[in-house]
Protein backbone atom coordinates (compact mmCIF):
# COMPACT_ATOMS: atom_id res chain seq x y z
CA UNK A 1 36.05 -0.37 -21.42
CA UNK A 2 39.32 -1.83 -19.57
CA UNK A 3 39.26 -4.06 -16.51
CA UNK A 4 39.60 -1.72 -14.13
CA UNK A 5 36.93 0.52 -15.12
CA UNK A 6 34.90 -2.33 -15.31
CA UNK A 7 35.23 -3.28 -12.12
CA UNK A 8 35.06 0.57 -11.06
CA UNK A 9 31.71 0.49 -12.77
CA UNK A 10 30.51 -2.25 -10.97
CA UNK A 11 31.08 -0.79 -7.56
CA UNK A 12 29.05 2.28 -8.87
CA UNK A 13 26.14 0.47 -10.20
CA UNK A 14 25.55 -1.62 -7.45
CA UNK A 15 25.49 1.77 -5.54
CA UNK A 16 23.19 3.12 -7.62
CA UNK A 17 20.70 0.06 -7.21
CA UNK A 18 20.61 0.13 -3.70
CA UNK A 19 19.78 3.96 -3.55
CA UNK A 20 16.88 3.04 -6.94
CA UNK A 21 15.36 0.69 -4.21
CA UNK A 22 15.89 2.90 -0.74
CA UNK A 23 14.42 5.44 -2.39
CA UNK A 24 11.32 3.12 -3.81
CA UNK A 25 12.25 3.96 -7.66
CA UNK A 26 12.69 0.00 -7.70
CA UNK A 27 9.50 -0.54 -5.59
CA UNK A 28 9.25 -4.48 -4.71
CA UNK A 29 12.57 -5.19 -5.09
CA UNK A 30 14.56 -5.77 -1.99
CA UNK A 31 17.71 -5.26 -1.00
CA UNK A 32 18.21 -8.40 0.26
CA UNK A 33 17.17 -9.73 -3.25
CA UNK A 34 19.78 -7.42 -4.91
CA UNK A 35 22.86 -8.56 -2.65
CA UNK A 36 21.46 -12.38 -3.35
CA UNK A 37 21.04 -12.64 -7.09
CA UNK A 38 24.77 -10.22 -7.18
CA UNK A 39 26.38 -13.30 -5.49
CA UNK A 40 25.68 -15.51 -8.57
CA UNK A 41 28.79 -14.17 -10.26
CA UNK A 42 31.93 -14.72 -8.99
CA UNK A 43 34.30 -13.70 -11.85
CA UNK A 44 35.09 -10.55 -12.61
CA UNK A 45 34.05 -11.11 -16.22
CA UNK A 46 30.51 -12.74 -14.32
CA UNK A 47 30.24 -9.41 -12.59
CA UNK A 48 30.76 -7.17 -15.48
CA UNK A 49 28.27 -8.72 -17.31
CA UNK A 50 25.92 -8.31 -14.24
CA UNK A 51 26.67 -4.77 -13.95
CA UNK A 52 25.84 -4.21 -17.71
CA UNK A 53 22.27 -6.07 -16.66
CA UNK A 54 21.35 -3.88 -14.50
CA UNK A 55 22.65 -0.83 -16.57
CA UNK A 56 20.20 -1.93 -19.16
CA UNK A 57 17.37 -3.50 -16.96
CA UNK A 58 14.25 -1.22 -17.10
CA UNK A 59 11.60 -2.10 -14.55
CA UNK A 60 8.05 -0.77 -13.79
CA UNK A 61 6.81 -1.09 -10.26
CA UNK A 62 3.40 -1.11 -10.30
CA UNK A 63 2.45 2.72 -10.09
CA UNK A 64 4.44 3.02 -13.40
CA UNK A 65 2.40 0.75 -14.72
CA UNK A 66 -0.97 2.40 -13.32
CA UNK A 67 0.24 5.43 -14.84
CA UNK A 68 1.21 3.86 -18.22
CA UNK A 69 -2.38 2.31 -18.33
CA UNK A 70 -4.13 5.83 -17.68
CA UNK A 71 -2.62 7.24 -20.20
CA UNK A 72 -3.60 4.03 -22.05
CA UNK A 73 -6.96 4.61 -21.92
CA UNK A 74 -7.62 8.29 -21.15
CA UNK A 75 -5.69 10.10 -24.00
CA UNK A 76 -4.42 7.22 -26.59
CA UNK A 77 -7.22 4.98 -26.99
CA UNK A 78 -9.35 8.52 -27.28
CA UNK A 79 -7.50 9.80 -29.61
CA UNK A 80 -7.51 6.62 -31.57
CA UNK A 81 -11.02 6.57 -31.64
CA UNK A 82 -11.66 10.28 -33.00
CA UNK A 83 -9.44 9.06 -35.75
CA UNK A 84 -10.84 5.97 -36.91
CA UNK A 85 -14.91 7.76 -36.11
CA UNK A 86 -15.39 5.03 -33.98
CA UNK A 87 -18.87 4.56 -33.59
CA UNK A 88 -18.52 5.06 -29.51
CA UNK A 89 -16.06 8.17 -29.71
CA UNK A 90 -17.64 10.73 -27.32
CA UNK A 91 -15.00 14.36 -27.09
CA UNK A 92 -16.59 14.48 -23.46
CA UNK A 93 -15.80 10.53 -22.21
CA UNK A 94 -12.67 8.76 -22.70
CA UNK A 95 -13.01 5.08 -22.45
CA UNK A 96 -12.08 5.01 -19.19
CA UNK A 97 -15.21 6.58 -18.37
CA UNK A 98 -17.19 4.77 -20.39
CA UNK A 99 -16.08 1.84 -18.72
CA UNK A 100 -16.93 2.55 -15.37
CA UNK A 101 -20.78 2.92 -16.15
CA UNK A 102 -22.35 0.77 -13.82
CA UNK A 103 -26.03 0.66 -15.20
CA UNK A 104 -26.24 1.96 -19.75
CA UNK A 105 -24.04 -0.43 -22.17
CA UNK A 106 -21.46 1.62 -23.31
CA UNK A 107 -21.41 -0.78 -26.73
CA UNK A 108 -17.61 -1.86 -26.28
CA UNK A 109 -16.49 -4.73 -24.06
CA UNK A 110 -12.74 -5.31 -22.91
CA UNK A 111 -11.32 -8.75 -23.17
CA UNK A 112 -8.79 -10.81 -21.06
CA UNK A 113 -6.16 -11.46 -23.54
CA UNK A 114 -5.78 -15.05 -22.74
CA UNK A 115 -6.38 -18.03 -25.19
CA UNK A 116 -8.53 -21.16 -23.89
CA UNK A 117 -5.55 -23.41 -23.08
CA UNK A 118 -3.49 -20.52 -21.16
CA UNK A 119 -2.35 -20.83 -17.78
CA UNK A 120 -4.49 -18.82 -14.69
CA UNK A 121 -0.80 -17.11 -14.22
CA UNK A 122 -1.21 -15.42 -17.57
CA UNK A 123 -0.78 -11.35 -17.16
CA UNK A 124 -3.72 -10.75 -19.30
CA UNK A 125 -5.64 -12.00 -15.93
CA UNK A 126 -4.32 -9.64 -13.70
CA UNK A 127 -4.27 -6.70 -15.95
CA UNK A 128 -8.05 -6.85 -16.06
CA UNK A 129 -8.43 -7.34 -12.18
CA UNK A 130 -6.58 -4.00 -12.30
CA UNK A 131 -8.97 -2.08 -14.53
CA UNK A 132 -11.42 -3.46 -12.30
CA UNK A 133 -10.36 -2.49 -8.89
CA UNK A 134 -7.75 0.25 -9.90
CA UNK A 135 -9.58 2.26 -12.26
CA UNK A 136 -13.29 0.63 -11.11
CA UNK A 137 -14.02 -0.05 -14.36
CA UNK A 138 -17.12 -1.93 -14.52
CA UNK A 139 -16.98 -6.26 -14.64
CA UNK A 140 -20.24 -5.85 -16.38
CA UNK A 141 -18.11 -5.36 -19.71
CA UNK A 142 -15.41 -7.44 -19.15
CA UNK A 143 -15.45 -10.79 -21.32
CA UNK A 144 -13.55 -13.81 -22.18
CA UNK A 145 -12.14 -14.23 -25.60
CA UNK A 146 -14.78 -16.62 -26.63
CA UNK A 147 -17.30 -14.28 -26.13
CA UNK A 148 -16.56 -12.07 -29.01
CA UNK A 149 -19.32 -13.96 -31.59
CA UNK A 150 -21.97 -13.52 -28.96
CA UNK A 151 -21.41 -10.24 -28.13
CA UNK A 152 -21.23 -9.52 -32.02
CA UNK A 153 -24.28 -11.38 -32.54
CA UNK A 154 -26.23 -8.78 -29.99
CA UNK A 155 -25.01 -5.77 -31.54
CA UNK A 156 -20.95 -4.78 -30.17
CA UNK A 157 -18.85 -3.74 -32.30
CA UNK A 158 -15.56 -2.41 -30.28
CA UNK A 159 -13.64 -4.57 -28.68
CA UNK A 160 -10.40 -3.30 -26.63
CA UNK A 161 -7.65 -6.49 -25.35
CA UNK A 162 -5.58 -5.53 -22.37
CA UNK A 163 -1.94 -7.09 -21.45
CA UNK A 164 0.84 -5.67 -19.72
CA UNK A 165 2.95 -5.91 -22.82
CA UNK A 166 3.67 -7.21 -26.48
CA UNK A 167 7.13 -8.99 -27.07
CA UNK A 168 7.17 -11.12 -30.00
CA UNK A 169 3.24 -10.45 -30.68
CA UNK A 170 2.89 -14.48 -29.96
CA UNK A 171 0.64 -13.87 -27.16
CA UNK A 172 -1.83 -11.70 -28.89
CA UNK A 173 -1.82 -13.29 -32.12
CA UNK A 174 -2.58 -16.84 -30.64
CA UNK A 175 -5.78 -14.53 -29.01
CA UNK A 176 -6.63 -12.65 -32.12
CA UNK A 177 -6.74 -16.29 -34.08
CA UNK A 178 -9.08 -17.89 -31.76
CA UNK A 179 -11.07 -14.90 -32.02
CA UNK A 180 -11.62 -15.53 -35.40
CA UNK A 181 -11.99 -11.66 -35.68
CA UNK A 182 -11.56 -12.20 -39.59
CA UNK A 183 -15.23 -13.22 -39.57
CA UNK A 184 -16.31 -10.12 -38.44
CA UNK A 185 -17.25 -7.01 -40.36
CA UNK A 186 -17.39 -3.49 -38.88
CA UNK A 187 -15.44 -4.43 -36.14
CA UNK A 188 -13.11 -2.34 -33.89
CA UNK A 189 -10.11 -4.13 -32.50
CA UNK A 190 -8.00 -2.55 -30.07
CA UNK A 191 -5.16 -3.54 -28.17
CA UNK A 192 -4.28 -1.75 -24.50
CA UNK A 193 -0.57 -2.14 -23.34
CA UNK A 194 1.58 -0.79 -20.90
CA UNK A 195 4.41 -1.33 -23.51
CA UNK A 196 4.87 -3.30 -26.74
CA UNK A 197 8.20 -4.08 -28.82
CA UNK A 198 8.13 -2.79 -32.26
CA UNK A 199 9.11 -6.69 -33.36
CA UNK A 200 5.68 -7.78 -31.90
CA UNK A 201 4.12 -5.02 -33.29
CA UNK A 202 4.84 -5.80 -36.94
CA UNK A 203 4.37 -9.57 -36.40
CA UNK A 204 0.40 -8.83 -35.24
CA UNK A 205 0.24 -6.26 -37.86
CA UNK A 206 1.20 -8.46 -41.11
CA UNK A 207 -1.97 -10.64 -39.58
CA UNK A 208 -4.31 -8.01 -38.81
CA UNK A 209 -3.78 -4.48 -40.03
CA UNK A 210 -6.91 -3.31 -38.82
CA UNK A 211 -6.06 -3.83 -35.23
CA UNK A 212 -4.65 -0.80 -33.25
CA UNK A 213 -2.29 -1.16 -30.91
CA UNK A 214 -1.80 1.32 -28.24
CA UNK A 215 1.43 1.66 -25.94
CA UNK A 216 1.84 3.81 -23.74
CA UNK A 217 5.91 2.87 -23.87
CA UNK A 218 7.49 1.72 -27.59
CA UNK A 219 10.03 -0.70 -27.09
CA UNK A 220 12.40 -0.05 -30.43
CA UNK A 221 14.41 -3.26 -31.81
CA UNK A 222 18.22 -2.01 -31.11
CA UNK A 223 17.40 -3.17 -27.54
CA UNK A 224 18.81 -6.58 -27.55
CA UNK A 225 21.36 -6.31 -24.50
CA UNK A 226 23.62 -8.73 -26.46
CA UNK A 227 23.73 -6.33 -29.24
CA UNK A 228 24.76 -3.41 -26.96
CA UNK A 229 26.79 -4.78 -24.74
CA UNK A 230 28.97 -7.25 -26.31
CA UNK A 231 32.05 -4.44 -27.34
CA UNK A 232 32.20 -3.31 -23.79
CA UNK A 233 32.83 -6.71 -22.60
CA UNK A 234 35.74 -7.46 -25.30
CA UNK A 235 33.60 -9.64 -27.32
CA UNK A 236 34.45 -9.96 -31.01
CA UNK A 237 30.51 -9.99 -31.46
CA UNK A 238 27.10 -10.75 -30.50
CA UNK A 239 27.38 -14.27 -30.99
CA UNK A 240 30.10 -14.91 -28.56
CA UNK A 241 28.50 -13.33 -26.26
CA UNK A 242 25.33 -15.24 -26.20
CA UNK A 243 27.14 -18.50 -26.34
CA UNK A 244 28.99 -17.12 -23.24
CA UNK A 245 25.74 -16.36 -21.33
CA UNK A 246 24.38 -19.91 -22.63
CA UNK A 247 27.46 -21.58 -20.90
CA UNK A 248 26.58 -19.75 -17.76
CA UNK A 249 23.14 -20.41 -17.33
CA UNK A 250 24.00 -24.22 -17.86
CA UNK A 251 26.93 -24.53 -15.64
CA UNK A 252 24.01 -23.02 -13.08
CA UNK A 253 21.52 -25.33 -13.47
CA UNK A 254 19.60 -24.04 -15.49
CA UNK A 255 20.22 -26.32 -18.38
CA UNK A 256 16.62 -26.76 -19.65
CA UNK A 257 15.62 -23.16 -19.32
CA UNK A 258 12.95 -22.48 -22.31
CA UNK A 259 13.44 -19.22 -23.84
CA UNK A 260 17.37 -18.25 -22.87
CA UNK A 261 17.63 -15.21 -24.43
CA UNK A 262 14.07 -14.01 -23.72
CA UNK A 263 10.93 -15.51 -25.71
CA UNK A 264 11.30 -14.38 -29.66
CA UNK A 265 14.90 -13.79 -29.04
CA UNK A 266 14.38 -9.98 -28.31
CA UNK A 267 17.06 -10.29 -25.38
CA UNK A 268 15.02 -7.82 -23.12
CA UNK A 269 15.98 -6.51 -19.54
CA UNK A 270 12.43 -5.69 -19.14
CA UNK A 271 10.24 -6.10 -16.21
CA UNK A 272 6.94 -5.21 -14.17
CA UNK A 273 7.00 -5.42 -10.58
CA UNK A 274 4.77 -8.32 -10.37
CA UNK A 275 5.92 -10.34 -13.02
CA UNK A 276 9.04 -10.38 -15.70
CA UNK A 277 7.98 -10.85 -18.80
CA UNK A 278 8.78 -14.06 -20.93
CA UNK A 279 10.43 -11.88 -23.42
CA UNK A 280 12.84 -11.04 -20.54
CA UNK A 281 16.40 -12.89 -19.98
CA UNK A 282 15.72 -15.73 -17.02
CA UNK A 283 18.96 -14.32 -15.58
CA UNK A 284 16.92 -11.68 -13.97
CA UNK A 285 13.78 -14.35 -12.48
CA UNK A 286 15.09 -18.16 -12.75
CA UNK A 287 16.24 -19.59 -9.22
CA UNK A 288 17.38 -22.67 -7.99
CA UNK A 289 19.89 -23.87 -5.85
CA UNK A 290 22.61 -21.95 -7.49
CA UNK A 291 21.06 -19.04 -8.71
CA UNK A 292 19.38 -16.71 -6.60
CA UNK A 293 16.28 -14.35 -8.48
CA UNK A 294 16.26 -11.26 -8.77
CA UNK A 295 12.39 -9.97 -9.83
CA UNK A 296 9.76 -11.88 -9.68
CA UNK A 297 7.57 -14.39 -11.94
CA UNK A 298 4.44 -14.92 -11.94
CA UNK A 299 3.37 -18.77 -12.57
């Protein structure tokens, strides 16, 4: 694409944005927010490259992601069960339902997909608070990861770990581990996710094949922005591209930035509206006092 469509194109996304968020497609993202983190590029070149960001981004605002975990747990997870003849399968409840009993064990608990040492910022945290007060499923079943030998021990045998989403698989593999699921026989693992890349899915999969992983959105591996955007910008190839981006973010300030092109180098444009996940360029949530965010971080 030439210079002047470029900067034709830019014009038109920015456009585009400010009718996603009038309209509340891009629910929780302000205007104001959108006009701040555009001023952070000042070349044309910075401003193409911004324009291709938000071509790419995808975000969820939070009744996406209600909807993505409904359909989590109401037809997927079902499903999964009737295949695998898990012992709490029931054609007339989905898990949902079976959740939300208030008074008879339902045999399964669901686990906050947080290791010992992790942060009270981590998504698995809130993701649960949602099943709870979103979809009233009952805090009666709901258990920390160390519970899992205990709750063995007295006779459970399904166990279902919620997150918001799997990256590089890092997350729920450091969870799975302290588990020590191995131990177990006759277990059912399942993990609940809005969406999961199919890098992270593999990774958690060479370690524990008999986990299932449902997603209600399958993030493939040709979605590295670098990857897809680097012709359009005249780059000879990916490479140059990153080490462009690199110089950017360190001429801003934001020279010590952990995970630069998104944790496991996926290079995602991928967000929630309550938090952008680690996986996620910090272009879109990293702010100081010369770069303005754009979505939001939790922790």
């Amino acid at each position: 694409m030439d210079n002047d469509n470029l900067k034709i194109f830019y014009q038109k996304k920015k456009s585009e944005c400010e009718q996603l968020i009038r309209y509340r497609i891009w629910d929780g993202i302000d205007s104001n927010n959108l006009k701040s983190w555009l001023r952070n590029f000042n070349t044309q070149e910075e401003r193409n490259f911004a324009a291709l960001v938000l071509e790419w981004l995808v975000y969820r605002s939070n009744e996406h992601c209600y909807s993505m975990l409904h359909d989590v747990f109401t037809r997927l997870l079902h499903n999964q069960w009737r295949l695998d003849n898990a012992p709490v399968y029931d054609c007339r409840q989905n898990p949902l339902k079976l959740l939300q009993e208030k008074y008879n064990d339902p045999s399964l608990r669901f686990v906050t997909a947080v290791t010992r040492d992790d942060a009270d910022s981590k998504s698995g945290y809130s993701m649960v608070r949602l099943l709870n007060h979103k979809f009233q499923a009952s805090t009666k079943w709901n258990i920390k990861n160390d519970k899992i030998e205990e709750c063995y021990n007295n006779g459970i045998r399904t166990f279902i770990y919620v997150d918001d989403i799997i990256g590089s698989g890092e997350q729920i593999l450091g969870v799975l581990r302290e588990s020590q699921i191995k131990n177990y026989e006759g277990i059912y693992v399942y993990v609940c996710v809005c969406a999961a890349h199919e890098y992270g899915i593999e990774e958690i999969l060479k370690e524990f094949p008999y986990v299932k992983i449902l997603a209600a959105e399958l993030i493939p591996r040709n979605t590295d922005i670098f990857t897809n955007i680097y012709e359009v910008l005249g780059y000879e190839n990916r490479d140059e591209l990153r080490k462009w981006y690199e110089e950017f973010m360190k001429n801003k300030g934001a020279r010590g930035t952990y995970n630069i092109y998104g944790r496991g180098d996926l290079g995602l444009v991928y967000a929630f509206q309550d938090n952008t996940p680690n996986n996620s360029l910090p272009i879109l949530h990293f702010h100081n006092e010369n770069l303005s965010m754009l979505l939001n971080k939790r922790g």
